[in-house]
N, C-alpha and C. Protein backbone atom coordinates (compact mmCIF):
# COMPACT_ATOMS: atom_id res chain seq x y z
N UNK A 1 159.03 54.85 191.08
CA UNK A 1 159.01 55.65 189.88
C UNK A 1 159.40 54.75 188.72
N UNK A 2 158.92 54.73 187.73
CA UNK A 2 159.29 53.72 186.59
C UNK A 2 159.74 54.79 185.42
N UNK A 3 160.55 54.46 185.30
CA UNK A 3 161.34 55.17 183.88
C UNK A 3 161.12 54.30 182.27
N UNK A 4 160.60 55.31 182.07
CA UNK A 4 159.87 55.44 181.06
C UNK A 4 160.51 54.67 179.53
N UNK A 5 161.94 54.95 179.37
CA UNK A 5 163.05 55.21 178.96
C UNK A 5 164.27 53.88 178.96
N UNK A 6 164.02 53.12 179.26
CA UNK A 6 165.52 52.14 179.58
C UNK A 6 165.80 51.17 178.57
N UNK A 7 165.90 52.20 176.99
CA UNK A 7 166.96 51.50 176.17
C UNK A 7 168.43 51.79 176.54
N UNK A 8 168.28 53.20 176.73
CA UNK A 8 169.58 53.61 177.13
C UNK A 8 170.45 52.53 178.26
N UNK A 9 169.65 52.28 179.40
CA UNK A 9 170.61 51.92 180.05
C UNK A 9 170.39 50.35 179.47
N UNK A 10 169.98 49.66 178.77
CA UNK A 10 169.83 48.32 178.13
C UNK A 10 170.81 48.30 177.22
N UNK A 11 171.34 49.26 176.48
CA UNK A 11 172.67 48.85 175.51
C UNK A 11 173.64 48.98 176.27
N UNK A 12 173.76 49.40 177.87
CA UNK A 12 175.58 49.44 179.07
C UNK A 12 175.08 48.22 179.56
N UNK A 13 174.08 47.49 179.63
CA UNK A 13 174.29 46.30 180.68
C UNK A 13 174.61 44.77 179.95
N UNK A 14 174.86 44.25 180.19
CA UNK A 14 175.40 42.72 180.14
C UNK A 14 174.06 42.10 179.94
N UNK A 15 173.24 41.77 182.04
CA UNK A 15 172.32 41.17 182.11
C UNK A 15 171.81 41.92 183.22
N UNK A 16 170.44 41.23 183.66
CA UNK A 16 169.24 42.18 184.13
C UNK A 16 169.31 41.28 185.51
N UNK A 17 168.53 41.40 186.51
CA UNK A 17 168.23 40.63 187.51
C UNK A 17 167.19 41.37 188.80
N UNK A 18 166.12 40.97 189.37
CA UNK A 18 165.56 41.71 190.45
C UNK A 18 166.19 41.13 191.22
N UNK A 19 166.19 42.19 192.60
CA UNK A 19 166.61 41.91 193.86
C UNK A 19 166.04 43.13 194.67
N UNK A 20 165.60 42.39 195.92
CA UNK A 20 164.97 43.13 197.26
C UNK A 20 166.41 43.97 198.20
N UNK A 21 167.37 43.50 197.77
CA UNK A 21 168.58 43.93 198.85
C UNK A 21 169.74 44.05 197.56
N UNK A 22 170.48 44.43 197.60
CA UNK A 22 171.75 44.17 197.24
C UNK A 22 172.75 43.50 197.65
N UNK A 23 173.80 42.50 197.29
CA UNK A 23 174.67 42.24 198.27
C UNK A 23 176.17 43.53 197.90
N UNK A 24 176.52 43.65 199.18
CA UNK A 24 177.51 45.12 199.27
C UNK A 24 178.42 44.90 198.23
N UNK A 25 178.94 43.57 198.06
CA UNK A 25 179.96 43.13 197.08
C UNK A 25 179.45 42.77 195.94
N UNK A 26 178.32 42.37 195.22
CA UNK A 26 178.15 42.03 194.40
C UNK A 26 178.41 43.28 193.14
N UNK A 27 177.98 44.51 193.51
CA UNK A 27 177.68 45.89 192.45
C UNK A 27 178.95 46.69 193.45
N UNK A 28 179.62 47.58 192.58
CA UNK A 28 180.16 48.77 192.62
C UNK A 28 179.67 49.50 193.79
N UNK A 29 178.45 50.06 194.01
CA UNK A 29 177.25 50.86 194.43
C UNK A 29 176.16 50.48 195.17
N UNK A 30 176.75 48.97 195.34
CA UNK A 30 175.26 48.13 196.21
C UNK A 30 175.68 48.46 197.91
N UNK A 31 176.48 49.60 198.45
CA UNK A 31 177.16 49.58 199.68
C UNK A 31 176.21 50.62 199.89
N UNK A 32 176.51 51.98 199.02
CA UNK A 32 175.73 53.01 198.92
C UNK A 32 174.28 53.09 198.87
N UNK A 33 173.58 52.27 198.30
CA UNK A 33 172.28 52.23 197.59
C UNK A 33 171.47 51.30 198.78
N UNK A 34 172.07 50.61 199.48
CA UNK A 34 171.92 49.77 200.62
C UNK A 34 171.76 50.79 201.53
N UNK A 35 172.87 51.78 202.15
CA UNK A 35 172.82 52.92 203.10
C UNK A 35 171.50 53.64 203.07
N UNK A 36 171.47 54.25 201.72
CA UNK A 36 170.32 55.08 201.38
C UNK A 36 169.30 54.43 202.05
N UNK A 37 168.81 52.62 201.91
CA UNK A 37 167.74 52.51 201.96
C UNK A 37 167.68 52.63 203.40
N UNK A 38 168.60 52.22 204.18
CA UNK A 38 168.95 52.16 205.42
C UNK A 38 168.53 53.54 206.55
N UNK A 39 169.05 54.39 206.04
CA UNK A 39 168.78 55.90 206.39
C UNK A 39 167.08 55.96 206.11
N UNK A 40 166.01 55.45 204.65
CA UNK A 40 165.45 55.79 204.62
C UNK A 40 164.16 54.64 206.01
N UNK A 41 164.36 53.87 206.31
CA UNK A 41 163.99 52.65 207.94
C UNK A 41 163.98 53.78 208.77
N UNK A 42 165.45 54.45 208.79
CA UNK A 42 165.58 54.83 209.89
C UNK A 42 164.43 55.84 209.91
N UNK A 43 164.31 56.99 209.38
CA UNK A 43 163.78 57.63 208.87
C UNK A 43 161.77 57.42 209.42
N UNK A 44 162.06 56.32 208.66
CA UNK A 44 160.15 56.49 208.92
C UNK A 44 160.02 55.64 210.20
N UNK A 45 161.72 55.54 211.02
CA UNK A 45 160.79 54.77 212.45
C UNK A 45 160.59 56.18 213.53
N UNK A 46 161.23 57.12 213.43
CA UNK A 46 161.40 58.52 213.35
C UNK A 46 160.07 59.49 213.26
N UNK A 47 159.43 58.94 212.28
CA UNK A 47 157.80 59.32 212.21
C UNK A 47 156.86 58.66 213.08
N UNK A 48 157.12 57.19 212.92
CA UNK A 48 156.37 56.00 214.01
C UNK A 48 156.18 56.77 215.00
N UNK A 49 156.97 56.71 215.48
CA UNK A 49 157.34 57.27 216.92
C UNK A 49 156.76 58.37 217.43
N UNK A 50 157.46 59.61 216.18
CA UNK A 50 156.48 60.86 216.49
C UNK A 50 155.00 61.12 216.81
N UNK A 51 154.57 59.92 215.74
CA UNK A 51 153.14 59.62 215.37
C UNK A 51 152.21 58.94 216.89
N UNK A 52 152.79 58.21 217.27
CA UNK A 52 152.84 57.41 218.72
C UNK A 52 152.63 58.70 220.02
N UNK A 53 153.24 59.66 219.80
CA UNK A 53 153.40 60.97 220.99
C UNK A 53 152.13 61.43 220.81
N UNK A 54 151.42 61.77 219.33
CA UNK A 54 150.56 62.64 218.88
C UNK A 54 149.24 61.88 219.50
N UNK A 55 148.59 63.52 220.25
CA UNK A 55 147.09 62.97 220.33
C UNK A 55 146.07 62.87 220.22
N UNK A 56 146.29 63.69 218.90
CA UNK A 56 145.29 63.93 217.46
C UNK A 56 145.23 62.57 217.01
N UNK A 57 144.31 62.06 217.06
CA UNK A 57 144.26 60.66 216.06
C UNK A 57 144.29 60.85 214.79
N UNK A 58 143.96 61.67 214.15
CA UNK A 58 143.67 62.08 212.61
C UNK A 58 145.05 62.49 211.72
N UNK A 59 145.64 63.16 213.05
CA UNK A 59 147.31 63.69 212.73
C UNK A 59 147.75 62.27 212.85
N UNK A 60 147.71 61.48 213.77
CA UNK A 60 148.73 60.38 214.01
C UNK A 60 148.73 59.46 212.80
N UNK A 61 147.54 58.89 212.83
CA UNK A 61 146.92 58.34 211.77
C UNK A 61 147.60 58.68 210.21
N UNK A 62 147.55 60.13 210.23
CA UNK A 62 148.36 60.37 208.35
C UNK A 62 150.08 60.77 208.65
N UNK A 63 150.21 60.51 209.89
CA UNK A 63 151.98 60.37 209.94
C UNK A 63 152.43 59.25 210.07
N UNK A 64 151.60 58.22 210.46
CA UNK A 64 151.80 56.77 210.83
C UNK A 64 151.87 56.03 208.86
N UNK A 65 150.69 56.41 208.30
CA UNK A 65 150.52 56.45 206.79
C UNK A 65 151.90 57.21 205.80
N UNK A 66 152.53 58.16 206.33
CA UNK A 66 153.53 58.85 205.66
C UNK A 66 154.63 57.87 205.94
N UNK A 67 155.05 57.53 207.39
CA UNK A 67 155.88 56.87 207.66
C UNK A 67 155.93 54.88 206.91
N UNK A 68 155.12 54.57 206.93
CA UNK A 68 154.83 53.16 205.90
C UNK A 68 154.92 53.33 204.26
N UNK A 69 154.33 54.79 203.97
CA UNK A 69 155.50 54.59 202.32
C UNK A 69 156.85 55.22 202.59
N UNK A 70 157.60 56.23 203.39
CA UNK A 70 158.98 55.63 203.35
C UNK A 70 159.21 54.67 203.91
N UNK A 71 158.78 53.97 204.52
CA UNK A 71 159.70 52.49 204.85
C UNK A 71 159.10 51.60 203.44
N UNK A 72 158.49 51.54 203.04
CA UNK A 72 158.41 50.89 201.81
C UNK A 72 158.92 51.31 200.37
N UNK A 73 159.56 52.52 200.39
CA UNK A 73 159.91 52.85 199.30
C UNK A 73 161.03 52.42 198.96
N UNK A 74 161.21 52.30 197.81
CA UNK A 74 162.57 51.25 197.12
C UNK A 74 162.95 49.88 197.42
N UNK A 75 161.88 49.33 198.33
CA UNK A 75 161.91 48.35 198.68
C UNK A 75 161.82 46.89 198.04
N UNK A 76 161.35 47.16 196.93
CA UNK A 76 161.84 46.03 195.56
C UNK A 76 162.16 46.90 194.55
N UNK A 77 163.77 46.45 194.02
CA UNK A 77 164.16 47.11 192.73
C UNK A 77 164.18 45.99 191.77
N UNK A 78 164.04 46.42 190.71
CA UNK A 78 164.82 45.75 189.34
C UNK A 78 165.44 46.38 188.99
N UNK A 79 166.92 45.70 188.75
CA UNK A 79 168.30 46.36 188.62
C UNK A 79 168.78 45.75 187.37
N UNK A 80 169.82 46.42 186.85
CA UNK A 80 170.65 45.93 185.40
C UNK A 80 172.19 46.17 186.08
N UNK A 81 173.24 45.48 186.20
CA UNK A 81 174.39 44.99 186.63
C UNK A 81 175.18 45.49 185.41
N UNK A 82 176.02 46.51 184.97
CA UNK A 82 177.00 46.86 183.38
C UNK A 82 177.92 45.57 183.93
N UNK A 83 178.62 45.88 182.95
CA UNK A 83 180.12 45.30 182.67
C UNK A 83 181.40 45.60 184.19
N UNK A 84 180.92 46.57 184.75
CA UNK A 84 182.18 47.08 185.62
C UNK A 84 181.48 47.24 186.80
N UNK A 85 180.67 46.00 187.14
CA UNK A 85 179.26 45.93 188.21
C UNK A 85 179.09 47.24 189.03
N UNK A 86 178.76 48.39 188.00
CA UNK A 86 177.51 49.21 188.18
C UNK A 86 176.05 48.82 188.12
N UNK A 87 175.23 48.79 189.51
CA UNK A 87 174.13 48.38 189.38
C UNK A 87 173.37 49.70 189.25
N UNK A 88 172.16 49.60 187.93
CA UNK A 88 171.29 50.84 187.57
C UNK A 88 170.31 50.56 188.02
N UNK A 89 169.26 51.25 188.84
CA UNK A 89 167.86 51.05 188.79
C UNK A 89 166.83 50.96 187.29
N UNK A 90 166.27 50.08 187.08
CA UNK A 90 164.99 50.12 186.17
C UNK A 90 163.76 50.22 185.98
N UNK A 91 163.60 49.94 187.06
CA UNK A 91 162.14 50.27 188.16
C UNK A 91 162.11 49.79 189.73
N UNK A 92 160.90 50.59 190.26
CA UNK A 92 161.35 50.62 191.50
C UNK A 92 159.84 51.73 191.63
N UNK A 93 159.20 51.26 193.13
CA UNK A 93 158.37 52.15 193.41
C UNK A 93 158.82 52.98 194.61
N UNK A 94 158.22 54.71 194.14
CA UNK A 94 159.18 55.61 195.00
C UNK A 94 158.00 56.16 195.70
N UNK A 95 158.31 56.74 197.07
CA UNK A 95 156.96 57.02 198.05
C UNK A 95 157.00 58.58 197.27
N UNK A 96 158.10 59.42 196.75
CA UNK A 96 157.88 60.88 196.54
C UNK A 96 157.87 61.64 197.80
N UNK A 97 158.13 61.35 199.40
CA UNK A 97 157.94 62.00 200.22
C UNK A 97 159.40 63.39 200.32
N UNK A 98 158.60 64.26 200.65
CA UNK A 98 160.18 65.19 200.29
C UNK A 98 160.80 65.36 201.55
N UNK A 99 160.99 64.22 202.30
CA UNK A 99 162.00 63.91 203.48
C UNK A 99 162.26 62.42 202.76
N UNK A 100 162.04 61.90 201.94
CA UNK A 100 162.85 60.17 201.70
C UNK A 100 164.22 60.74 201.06
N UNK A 101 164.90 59.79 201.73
CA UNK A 101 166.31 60.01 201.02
C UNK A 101 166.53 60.00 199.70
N UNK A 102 165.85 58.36 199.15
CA UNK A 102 166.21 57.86 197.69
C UNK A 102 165.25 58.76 197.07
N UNK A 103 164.00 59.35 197.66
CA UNK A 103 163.23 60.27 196.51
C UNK A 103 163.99 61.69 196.28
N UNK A 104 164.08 62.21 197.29
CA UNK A 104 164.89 63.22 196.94
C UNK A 104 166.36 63.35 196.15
N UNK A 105 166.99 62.52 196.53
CA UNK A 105 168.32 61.90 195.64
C UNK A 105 167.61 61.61 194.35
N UNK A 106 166.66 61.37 193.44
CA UNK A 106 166.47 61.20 192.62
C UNK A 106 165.59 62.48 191.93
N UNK A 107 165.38 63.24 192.80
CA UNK A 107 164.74 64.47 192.56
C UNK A 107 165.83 65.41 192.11
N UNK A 108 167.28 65.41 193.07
CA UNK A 108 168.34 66.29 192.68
C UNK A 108 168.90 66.15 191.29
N UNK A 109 169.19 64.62 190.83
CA UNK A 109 169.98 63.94 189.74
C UNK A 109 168.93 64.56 188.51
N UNK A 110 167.25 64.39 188.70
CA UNK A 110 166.57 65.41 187.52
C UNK A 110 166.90 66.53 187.59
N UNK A 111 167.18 67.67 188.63
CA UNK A 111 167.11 68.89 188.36
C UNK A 111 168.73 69.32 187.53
N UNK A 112 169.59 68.56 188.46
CA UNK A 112 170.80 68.44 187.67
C UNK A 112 170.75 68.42 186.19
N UNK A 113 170.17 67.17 185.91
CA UNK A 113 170.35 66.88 184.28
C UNK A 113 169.34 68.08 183.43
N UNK A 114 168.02 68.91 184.09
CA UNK A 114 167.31 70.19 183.65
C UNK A 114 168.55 71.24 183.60
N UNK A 115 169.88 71.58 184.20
CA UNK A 115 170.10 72.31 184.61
C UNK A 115 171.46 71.99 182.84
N UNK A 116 171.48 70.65 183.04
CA UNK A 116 172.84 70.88 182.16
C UNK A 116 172.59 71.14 180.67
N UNK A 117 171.34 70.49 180.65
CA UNK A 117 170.66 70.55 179.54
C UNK A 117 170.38 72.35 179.09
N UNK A 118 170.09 72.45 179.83
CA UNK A 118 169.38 74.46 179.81
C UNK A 118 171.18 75.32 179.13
N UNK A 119 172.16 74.60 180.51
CA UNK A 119 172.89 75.81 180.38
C UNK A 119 173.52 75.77 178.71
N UNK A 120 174.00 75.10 178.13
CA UNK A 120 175.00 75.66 176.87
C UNK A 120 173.98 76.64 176.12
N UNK A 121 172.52 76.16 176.05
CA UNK A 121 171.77 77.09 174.79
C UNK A 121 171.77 78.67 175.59
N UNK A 122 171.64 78.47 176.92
CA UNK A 122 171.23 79.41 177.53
C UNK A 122 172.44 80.48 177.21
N UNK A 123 173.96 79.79 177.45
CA UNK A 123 174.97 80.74 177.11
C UNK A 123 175.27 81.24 175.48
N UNK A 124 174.93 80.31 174.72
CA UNK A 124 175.09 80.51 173.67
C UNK A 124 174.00 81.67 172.83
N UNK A 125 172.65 81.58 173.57
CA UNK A 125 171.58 82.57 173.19
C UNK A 125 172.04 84.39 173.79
N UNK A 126 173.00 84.23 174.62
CA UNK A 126 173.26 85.32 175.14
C UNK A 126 174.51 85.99 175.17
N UNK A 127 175.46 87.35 175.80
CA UNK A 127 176.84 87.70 174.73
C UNK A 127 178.18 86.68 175.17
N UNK A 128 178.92 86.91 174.89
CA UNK A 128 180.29 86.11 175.07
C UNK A 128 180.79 86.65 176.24
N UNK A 129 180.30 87.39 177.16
CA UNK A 129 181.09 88.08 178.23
C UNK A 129 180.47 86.95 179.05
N UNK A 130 178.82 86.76 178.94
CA UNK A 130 178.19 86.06 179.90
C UNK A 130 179.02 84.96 180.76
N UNK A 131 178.99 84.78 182.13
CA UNK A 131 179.59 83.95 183.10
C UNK A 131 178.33 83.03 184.00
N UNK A 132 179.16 82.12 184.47
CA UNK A 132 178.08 81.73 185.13
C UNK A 132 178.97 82.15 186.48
N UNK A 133 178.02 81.93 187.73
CA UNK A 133 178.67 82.04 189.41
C UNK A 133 178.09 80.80 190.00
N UNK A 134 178.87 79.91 190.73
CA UNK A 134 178.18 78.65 191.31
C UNK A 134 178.33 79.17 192.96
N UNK A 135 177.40 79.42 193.70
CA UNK A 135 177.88 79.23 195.29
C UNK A 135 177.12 78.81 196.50
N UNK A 136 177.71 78.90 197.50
CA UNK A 136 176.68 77.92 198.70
C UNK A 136 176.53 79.07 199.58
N UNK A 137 175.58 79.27 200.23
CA UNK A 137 175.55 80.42 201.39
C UNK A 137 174.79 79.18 202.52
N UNK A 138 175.02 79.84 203.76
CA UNK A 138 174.60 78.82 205.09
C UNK A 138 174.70 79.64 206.00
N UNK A 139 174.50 79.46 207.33
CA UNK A 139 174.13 79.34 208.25
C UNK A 139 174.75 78.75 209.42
N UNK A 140 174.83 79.35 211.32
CA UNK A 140 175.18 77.89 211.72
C UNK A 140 174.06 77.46 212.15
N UNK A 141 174.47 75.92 212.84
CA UNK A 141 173.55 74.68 212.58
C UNK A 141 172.61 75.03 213.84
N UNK A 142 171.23 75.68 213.17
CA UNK A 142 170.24 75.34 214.24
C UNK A 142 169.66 74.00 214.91
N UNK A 143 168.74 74.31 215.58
CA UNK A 143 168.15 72.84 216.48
C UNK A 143 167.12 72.60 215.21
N UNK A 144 167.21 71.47 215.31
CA UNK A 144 166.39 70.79 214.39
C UNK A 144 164.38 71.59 214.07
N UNK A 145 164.19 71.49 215.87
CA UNK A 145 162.71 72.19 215.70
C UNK A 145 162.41 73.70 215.08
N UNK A 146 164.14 74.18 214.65
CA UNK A 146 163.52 75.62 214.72
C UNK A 146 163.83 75.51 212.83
N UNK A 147 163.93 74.84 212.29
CA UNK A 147 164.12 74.75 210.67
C UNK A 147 163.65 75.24 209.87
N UNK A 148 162.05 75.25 210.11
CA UNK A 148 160.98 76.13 209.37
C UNK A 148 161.60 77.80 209.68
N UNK A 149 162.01 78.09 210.29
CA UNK A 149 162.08 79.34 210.86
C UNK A 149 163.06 79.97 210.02
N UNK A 150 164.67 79.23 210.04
CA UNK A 150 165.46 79.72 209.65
C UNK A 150 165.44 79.02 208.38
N UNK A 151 164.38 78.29 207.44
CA UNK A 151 164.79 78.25 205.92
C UNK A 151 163.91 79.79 205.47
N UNK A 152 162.63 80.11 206.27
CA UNK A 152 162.30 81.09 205.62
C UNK A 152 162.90 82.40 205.83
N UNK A 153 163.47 82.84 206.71
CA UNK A 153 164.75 83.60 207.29
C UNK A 153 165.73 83.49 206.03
N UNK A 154 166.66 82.51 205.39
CA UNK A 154 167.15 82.55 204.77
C UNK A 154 166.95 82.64 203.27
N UNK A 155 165.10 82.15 203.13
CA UNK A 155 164.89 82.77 201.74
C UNK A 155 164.66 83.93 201.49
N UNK A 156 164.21 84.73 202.66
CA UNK A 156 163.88 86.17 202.23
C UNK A 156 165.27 86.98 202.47
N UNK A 157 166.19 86.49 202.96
CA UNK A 157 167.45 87.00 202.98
C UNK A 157 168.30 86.75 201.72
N UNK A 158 167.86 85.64 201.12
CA UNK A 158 168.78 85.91 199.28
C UNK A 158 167.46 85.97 198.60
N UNK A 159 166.45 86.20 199.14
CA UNK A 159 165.49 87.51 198.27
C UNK A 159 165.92 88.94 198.60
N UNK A 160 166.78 89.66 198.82
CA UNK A 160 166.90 90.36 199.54
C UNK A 160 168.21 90.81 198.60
N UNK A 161 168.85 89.89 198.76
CA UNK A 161 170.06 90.08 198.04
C UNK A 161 170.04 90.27 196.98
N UNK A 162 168.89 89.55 195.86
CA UNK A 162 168.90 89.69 194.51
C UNK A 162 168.45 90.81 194.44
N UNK A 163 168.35 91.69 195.30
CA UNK A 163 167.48 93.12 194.70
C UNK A 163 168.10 94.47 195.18
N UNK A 164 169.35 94.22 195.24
CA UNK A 164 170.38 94.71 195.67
C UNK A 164 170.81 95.47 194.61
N UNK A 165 171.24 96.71 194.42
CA UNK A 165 171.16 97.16 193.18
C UNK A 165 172.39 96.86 192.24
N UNK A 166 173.64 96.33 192.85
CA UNK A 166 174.74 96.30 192.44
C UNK A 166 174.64 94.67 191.71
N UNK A 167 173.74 93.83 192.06
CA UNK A 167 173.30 92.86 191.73
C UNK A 167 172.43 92.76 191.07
N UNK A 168 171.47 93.52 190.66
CA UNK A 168 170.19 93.54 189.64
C UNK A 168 170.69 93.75 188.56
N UNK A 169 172.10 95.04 188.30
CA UNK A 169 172.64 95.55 187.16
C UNK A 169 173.48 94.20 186.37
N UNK A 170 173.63 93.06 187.31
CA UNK A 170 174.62 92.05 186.51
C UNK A 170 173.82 90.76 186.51
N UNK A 171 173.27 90.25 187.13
CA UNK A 171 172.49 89.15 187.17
C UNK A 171 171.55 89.11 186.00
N UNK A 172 171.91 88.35 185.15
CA UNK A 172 170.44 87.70 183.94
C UNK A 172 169.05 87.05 184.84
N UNK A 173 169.52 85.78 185.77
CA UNK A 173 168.89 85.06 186.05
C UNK A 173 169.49 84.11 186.69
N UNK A 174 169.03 82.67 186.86
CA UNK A 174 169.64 81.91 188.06
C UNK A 174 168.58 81.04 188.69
N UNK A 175 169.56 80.20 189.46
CA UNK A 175 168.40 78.72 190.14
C UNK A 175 168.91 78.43 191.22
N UNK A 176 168.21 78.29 192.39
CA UNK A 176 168.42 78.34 193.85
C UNK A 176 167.74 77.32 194.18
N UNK A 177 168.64 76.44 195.18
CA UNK A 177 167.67 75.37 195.91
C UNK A 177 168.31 75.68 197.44
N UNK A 178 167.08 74.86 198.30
CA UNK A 178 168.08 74.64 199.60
C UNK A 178 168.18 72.83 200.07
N UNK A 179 169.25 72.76 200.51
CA UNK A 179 169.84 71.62 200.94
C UNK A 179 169.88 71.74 202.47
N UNK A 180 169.33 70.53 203.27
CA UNK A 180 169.30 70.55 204.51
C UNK A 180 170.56 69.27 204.68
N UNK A 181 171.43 69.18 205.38
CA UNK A 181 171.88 67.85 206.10
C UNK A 181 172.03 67.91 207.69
N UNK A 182 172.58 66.71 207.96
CA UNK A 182 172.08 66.51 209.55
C UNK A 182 173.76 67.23 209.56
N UNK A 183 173.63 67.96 210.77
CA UNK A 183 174.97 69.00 211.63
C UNK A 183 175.72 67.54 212.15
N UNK A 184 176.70 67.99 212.69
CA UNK A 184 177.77 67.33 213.43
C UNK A 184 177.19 67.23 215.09
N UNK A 185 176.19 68.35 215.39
CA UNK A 185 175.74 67.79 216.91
C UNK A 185 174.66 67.21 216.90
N UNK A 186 174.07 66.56 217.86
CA UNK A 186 172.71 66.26 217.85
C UNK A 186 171.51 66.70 218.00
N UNK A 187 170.77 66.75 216.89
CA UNK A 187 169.30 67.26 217.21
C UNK A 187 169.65 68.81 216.87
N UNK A 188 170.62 68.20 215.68
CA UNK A 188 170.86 70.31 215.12
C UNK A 188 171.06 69.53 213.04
N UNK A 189 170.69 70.22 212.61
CA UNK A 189 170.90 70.34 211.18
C UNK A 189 171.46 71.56 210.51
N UNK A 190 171.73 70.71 209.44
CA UNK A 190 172.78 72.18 208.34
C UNK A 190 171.88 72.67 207.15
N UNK A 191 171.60 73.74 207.10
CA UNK A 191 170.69 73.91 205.72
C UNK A 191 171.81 75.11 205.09
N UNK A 192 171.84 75.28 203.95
CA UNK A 192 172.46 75.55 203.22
C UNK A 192 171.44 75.78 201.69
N UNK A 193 172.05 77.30 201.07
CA UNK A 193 171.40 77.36 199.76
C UNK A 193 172.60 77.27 198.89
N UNK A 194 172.51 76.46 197.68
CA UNK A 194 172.79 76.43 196.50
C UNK A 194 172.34 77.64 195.62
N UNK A 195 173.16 78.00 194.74
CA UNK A 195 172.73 79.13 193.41
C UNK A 195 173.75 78.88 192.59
N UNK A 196 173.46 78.96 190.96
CA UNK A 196 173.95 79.24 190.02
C UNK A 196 173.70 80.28 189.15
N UNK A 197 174.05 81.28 189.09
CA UNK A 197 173.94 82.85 188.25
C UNK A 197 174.34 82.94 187.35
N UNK A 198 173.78 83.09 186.59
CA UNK A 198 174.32 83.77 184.50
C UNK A 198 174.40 85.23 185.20
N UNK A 199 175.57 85.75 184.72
CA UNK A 199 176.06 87.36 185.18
C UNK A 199 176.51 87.71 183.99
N UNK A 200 176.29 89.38 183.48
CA UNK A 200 176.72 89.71 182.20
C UNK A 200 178.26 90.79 182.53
């Protein structure tokens, strides 16, 4: 993804430099940003593999293809190093797959900054009682294969909720995502929804 944009981060940095790896010590964040890419290897050997079982050639073939841009994604950055060796990305090509780690991590940090941006006008356009509600609702940790099942299970269940009548009367509006992470056992994951509510 190339950002469009990098005066901003050109007046916090010192000096500029590309690099394929980070060293852990060199940046603040090169431990982290290293992991990410790490998780994201792991990740598309995960598909390999799957892809390898499959005996659809046509299926294998575009999972074998999915799996080679996450393993290639973020795989050369150009970075800017600040003063207090924070290393920033400046460009960098991103696969966009919505299982890559670093794409999605960079997908959250936009919706975030949509979200902070929205809220003051949003409160300020509306009365002084207005509140916001931040909360997580979940689940326990199904088996990994059954995921599809229980994210749509759980969207029509806080569809369900918003139409609740004791909740229609106070709710303005609001933004819901869901967050999956890997569970504490194996071959089970945590999905979890996020919401933030303007309530009058």
């Amino acid at each position: 993804m190339l950002y469009e944009n990098n005066k901003a981060l050109g007046d916090k940095v010192k000096h500029t430099r590309s690099a394929r790896t980070l060293e852990a010590d060199a940046t603040r964040n090169g431990k982290r940003l290293n992991e990410r890419k790490a998780r994201g290897i792991a990740l598309s050997k995960i598909f390999y593999a799957q892809a390898e079982k499959i005996e659809n050639e046509n299926l294998a073939l575009k999972m074998k293809k999915r799996a080679g841009r996450i393993y290639g994604c973020c795989s050369h950055r150009e970075i800017a190093i600040n003063s207090e060796r924070y290393a920033y990305t400046l460009h960098t090509h991103r696969c966009k797959d919505r299982n890559c780690v670093e794409c999605q991590r960079v997908r959250a940090f936009v919706l975030q900054e949509k979200i902070r941006a929205i809220t003051p006008s949003l409160i300020e356009r509306t009365d002084k009682s207005d509140g916001l509600i931040f909360g997580t609702l979940t689940i326990k940790n199904p088996h990994i294969n059954e995921l599809k099942d229980y994210l749509k299970l759980m969207s029509r269940a806080f569809a369900r909720l918003m139409t609740r009548k004791k909740l229609k009367g106070v709710v303005r509006g609001g933004f819901r995502c869901f967050e999956v992470t890997r569970g504490n056992i194996k071959d089970h994951c945590h999905p979890h929804i996020h919401f933030l509510l303007q309530i009058a």
